[in-house]
C-alpha atoms as a PDB file:
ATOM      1  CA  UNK A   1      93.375 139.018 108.090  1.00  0.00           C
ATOM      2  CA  UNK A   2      92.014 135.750 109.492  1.00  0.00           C
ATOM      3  CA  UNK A   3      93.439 132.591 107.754  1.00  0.00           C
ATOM      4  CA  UNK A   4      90.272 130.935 106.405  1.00  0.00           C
ATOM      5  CA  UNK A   5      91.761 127.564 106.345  1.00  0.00           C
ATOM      6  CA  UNK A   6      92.478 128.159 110.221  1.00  0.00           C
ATOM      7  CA  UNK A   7      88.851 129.367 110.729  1.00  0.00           C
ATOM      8  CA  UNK A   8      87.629 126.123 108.691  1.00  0.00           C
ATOM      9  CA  UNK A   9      89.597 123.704 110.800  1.00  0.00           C
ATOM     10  CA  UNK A  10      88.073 125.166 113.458  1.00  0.00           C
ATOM     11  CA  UNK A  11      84.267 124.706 112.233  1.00  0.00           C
ATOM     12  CA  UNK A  12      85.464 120.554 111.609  1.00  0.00           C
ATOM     13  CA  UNK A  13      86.942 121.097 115.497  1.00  0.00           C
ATOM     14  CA  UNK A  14      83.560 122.876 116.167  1.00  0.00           C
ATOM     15  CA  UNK A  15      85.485 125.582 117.947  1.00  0.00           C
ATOM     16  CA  UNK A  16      83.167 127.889 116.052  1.00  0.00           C
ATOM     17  CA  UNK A  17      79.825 127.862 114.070  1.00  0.00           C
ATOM     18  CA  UNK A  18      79.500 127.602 110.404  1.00  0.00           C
ATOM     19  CA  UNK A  19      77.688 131.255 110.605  1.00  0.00           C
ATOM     20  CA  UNK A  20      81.161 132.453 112.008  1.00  0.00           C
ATOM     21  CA  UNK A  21      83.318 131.477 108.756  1.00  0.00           C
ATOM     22  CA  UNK A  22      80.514 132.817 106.616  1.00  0.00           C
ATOM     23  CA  UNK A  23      81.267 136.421 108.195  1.00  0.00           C
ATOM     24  CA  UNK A  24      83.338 138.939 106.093  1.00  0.00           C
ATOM     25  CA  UNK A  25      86.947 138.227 106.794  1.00  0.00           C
ATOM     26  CA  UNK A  26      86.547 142.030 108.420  1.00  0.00           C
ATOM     27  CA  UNK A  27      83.854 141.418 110.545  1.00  0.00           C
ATOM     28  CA  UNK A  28      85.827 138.023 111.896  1.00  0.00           C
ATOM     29  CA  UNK A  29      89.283 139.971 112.291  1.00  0.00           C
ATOM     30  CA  UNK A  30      87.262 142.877 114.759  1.00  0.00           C
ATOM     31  CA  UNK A  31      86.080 140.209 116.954  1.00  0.00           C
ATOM     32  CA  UNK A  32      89.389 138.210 117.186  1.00  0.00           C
ATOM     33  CA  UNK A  33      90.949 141.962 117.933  1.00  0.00           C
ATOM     34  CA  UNK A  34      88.284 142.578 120.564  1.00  0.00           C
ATOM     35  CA  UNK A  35      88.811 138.997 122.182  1.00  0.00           C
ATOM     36  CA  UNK A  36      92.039 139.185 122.735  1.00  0.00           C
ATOM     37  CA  UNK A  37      92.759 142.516 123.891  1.00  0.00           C
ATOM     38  CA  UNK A  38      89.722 142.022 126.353  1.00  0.00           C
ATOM     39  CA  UNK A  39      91.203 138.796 127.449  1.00  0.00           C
ATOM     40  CA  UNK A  40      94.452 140.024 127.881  1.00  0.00           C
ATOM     41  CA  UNK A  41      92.937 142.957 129.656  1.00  0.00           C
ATOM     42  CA  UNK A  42      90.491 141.347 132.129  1.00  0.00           C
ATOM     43  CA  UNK A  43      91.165 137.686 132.057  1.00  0.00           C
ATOM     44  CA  UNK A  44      88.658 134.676 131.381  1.00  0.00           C
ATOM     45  CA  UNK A  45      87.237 135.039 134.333  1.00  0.00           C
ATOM     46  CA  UNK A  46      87.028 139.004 134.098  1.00  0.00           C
ATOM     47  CA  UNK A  47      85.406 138.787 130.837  1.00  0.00           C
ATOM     48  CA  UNK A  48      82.070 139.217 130.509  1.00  0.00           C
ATOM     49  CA  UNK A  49      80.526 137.896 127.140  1.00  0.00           C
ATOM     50  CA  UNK A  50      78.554 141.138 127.214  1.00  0.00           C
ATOM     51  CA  UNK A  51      81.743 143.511 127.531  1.00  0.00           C
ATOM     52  CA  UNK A  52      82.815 141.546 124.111  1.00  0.00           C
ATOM     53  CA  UNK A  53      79.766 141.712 122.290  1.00  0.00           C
ATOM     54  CA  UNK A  54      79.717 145.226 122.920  1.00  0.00           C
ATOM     55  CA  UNK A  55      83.066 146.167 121.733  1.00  0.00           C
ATOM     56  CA  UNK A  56      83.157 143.320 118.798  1.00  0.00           C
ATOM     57  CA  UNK A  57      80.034 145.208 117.720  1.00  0.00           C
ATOM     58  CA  UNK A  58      77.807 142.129 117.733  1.00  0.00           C
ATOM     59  CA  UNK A  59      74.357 141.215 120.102  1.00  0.00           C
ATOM     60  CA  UNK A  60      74.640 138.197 122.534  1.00  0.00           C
ATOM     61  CA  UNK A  61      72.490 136.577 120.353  1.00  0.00           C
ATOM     62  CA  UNK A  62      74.944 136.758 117.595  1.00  0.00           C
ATOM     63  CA  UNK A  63      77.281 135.817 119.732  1.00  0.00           C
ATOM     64  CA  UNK A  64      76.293 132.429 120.369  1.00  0.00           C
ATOM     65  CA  UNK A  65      75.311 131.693 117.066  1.00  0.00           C
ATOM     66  CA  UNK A  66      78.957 132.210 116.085  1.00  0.00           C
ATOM     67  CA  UNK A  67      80.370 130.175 119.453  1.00  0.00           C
ATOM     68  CA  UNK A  68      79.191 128.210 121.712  1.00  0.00           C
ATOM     69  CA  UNK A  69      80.687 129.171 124.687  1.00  0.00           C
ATOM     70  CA  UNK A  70      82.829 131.783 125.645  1.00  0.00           C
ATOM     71  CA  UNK A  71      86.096 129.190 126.656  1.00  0.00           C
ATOM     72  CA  UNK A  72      85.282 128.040 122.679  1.00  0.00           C
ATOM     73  CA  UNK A  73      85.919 132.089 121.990  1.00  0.00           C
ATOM     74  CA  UNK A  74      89.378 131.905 124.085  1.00  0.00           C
ATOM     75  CA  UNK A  75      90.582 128.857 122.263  1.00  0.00           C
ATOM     76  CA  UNK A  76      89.333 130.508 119.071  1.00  0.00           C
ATOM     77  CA  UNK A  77      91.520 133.188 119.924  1.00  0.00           C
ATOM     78  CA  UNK A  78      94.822 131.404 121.004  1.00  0.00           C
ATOM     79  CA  UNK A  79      94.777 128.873 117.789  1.00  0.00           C
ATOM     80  CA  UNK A  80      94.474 131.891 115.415  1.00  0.00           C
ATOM     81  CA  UNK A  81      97.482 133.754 117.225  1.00  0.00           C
ATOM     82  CA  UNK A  82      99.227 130.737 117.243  1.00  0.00           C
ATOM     83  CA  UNK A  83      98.781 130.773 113.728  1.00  0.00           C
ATOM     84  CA  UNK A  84     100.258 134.057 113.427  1.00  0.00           C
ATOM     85  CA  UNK A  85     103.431 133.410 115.776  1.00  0.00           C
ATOM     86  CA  UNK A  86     104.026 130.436 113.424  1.00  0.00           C
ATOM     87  CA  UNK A  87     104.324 132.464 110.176  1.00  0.00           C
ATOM     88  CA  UNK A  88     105.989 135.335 112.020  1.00  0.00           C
ATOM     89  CA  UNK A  89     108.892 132.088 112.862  1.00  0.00           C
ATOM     90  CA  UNK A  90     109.024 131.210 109.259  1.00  0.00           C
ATOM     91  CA  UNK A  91     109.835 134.836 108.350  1.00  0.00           C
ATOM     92  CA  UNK A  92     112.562 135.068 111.000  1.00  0.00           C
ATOM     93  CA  UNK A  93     113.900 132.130 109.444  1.00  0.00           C
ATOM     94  CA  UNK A  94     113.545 132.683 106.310  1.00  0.00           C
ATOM     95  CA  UNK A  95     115.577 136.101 106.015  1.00  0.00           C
ATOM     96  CA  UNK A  96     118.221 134.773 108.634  1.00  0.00           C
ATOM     97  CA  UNK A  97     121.490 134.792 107.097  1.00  0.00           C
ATOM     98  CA  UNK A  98     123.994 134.228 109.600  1.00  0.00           C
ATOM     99  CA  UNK A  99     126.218 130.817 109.366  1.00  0.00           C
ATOM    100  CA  UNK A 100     127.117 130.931 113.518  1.00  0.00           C
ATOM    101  CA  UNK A 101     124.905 129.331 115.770  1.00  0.00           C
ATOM    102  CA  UNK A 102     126.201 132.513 117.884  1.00  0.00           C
ATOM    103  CA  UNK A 103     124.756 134.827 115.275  1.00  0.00           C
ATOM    104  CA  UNK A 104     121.518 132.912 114.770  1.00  0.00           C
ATOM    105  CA  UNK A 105     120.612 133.366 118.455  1.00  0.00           C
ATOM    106  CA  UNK A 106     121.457 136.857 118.371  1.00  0.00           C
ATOM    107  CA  UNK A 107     118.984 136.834 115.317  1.00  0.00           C
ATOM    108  CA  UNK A 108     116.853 135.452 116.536  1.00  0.00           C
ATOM    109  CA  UNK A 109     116.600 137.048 119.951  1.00  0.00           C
ATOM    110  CA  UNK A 110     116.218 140.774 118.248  1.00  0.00           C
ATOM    111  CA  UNK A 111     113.800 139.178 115.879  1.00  0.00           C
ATOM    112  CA  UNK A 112     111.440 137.779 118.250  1.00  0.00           C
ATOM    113  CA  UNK A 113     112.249 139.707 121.759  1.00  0.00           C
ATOM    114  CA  UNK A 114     113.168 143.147 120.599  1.00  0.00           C
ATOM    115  CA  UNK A 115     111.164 143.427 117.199  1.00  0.00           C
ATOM    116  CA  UNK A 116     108.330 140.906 117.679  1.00  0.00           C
ATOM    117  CA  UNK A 117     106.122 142.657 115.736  1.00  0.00           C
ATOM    118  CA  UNK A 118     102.980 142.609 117.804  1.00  0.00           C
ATOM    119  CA  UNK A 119     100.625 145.219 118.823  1.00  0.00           C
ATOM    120  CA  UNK A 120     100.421 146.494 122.317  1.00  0.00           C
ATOM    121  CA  UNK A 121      96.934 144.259 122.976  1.00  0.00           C
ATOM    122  CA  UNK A 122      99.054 141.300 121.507  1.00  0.00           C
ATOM    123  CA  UNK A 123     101.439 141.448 123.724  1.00  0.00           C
ATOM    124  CA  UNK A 124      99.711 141.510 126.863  1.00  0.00           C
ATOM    125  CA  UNK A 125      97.488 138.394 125.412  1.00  0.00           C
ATOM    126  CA  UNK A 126     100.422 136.619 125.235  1.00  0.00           C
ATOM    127  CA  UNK A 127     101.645 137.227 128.444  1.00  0.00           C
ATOM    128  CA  UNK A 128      97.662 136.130 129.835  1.00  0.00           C
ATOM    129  CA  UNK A 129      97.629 132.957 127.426  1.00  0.00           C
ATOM    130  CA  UNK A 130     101.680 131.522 128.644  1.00  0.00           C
ATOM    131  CA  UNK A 131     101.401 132.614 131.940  1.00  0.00           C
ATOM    132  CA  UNK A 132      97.444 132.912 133.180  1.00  0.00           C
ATOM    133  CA  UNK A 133      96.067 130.183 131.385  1.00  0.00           C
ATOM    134  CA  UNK A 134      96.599 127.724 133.945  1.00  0.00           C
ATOM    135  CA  UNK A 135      94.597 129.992 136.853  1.00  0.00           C
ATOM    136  CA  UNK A 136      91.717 130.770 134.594  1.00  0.00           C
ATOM    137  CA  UNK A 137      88.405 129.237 134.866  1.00  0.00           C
ATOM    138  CA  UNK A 138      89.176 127.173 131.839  1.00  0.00           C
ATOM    139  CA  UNK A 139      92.326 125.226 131.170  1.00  0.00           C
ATOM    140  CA  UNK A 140      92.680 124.762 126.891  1.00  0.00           C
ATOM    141  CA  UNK A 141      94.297 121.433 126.325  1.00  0.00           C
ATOM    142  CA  UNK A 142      96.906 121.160 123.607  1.00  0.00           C
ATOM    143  CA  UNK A 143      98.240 124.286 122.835  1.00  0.00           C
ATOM    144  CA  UNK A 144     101.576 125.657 123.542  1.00  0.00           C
ATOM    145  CA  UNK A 145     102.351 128.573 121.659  1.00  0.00           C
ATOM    146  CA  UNK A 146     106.065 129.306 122.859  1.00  0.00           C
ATOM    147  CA  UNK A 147     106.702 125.430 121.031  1.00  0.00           C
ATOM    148  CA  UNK A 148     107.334 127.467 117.555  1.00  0.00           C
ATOM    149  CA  UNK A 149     110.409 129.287 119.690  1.00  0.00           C
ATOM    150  CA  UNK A 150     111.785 126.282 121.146  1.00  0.00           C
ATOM    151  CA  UNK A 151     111.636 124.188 117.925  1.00  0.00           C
ATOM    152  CA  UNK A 152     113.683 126.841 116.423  1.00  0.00           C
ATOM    153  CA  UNK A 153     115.933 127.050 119.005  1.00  0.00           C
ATOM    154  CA  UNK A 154     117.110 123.570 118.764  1.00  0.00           C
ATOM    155  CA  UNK A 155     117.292 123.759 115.690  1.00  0.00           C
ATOM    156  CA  UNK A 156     120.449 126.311 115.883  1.00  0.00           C
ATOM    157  CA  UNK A 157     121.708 124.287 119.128  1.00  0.00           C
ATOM    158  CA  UNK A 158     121.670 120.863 117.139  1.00  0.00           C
ATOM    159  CA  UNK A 159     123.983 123.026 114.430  1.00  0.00           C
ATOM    160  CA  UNK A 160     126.081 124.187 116.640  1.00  0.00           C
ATOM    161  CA  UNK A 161     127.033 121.061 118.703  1.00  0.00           C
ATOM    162  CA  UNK A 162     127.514 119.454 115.116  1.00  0.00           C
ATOM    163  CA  UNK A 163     130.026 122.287 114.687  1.00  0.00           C
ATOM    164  CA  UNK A 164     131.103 122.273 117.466  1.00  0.00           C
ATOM    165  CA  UNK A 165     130.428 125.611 118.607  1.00  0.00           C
ATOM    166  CA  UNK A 166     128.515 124.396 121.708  1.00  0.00           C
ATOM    167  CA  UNK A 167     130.394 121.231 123.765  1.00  0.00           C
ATOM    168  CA  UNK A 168     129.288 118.133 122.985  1.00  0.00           C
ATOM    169  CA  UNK A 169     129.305 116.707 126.418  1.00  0.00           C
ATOM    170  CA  UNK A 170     125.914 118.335 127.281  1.00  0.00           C
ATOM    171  CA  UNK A 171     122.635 116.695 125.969  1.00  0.00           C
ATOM    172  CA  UNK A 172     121.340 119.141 122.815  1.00  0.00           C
ATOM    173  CA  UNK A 173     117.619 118.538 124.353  1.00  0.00           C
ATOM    174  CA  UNK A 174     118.477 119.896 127.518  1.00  0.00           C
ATOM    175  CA  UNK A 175     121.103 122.868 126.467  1.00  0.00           C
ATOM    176  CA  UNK A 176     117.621 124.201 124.052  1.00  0.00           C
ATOM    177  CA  UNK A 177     115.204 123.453 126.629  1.00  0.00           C
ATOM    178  CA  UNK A 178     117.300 125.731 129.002  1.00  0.00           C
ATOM    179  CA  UNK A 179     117.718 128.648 126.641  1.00  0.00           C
ATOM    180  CA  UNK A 180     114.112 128.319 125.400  1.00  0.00           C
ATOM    181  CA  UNK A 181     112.951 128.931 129.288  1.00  0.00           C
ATOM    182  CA  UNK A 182     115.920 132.336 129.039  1.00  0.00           C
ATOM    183  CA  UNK A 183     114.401 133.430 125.477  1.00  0.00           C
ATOM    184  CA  UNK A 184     110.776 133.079 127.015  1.00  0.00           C
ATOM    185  CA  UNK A 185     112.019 134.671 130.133  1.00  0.00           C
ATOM    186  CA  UNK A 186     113.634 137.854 128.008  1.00  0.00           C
ATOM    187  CA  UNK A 187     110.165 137.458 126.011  1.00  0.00           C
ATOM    188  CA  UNK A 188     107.553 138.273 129.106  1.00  0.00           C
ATOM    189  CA  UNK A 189     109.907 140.459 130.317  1.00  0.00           C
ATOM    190  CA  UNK A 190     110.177 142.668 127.423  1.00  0.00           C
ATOM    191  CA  UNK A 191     106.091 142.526 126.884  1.00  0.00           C
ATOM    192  CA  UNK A 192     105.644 143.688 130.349  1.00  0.00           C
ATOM    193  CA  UNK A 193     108.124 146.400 129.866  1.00  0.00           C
ATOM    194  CA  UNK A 194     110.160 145.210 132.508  1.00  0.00           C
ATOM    195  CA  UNK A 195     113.486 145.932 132.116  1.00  0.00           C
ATOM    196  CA  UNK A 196     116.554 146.139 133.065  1.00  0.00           C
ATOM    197  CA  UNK A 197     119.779 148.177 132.621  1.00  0.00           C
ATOM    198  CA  UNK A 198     123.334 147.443 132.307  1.00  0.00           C
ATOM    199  CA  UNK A 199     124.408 144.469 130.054  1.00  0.00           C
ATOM    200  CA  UNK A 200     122.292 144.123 126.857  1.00  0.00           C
ATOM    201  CA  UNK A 201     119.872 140.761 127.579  1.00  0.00           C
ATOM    202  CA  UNK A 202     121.170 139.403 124.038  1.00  0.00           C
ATOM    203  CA  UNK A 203     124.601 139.812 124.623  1.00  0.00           C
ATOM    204  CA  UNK A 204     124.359 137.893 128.365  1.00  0.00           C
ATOM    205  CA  UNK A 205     122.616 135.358 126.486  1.00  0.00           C
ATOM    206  CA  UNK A 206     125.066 134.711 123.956  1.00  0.00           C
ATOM    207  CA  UNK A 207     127.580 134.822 126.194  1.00  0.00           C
ATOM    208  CA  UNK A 208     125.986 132.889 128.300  1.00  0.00           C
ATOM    209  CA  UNK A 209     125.753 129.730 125.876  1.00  0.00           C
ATOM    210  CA  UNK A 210     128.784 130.183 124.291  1.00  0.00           C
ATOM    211  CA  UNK A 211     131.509 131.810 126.003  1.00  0.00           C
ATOM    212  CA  UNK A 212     129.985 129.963 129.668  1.00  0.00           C
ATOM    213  CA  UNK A 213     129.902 126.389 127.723  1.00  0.00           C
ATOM    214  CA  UNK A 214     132.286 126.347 125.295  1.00  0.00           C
ATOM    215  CA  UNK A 215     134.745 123.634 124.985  1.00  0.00           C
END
């Protein structure tokens, strides 16, 4: 279910209506479910608010009383996945037991690549929201939702320079940044289903970082 302390930042924000938050928590969760497997489907543009209302369940009228427009309905959408990605991080994290920055990544790369967790519709939303956002007809300021990835990311890189399990010599910003864009990379190419044979993508990774820039 919907967080309701995401839903009432959102009603300060005025991303949606008071008469939104006061919907059952069910009736909240089957539009969110509708919007973004719609706009995953179609696009923004593709959408229309009439395709939504009819499989959310709700009249136009209704509609607007809850947001008011449909771009408020797309960010809507995005902060309460990004919500979701952000939990699903602290759970990879929090039953990660390896001591390696080699085995974190490898964690972490069958945690969120191979067993994200996400429904079909989810995935295909969050291929539309990283990488169609930009060419819509609206442009959502502020939100990057890979950011939860990347934070973690460095987080294992700044460990393992300090152990020196990745060189020193290299700036830590730049050697996460760089396997951030792989991991992302691995991420939208997994959600798409395309991919590849040969090698295992974790195992080039890792080898990538550690074997191809070790000391």
């Amino acid at each position: 279910m919907l967080d309701e302390n995401v839903v009432a930042h959102m009603v300060r924000r005025k991303i949606v209506t008071e008469t939104f938050r006061r919907l059952p928590p069910e009736k909240k969760e089957l539009i969110y479910r509708a919007a973004i497997r719609l706009f995953g489907t179609y696009g923004y543009d593709g959408l229309p608010v009439d395709r939504l209302c009819k499989e959310a369940g709700i009249s136009k009228g209704s509609f607007f009383q809850y947001f008011p427009s449909k771009s408020h309905l797309l960010e809507f959408s995005i902060l309460i996945f990004d919500d979701y990605l952000a939990r699903r991080m602290e759970e990879v994290k929090s039953r990660e037991t390896a001591v390696l920055a080699r085995d974190r990544i490898a964690h972490l790369y069958h945690a969120a690549v191979l067993n994200a967790k996400l429904f079909p519709a989810e995935k295909i939303f969050y291929l539309f929201v990283t990488h169609a956002t930009a060419h819509a007809g609206v442009a959502v300021e502020g939100i990057d939702l890979e950011r939860h990835l990347s934070n973690y990311v460095r987080e294992i890189i700044e460990r393992g320079e300090k152990t020196g399990e990745i060189r020193g010599d290299i700036d830590v910003n730049l050697t996460a940044h760089l396997v951030s864009i792989i991991f992302g990379a691995l991420i939208g190419r997994e959600f798409s289903g395309s991919r590849t044979t040969g090698r295992p993508s974790g195992e080039l990774l890792v080898s990538f970082l550690f074997d191809g820039l070790k000391r």
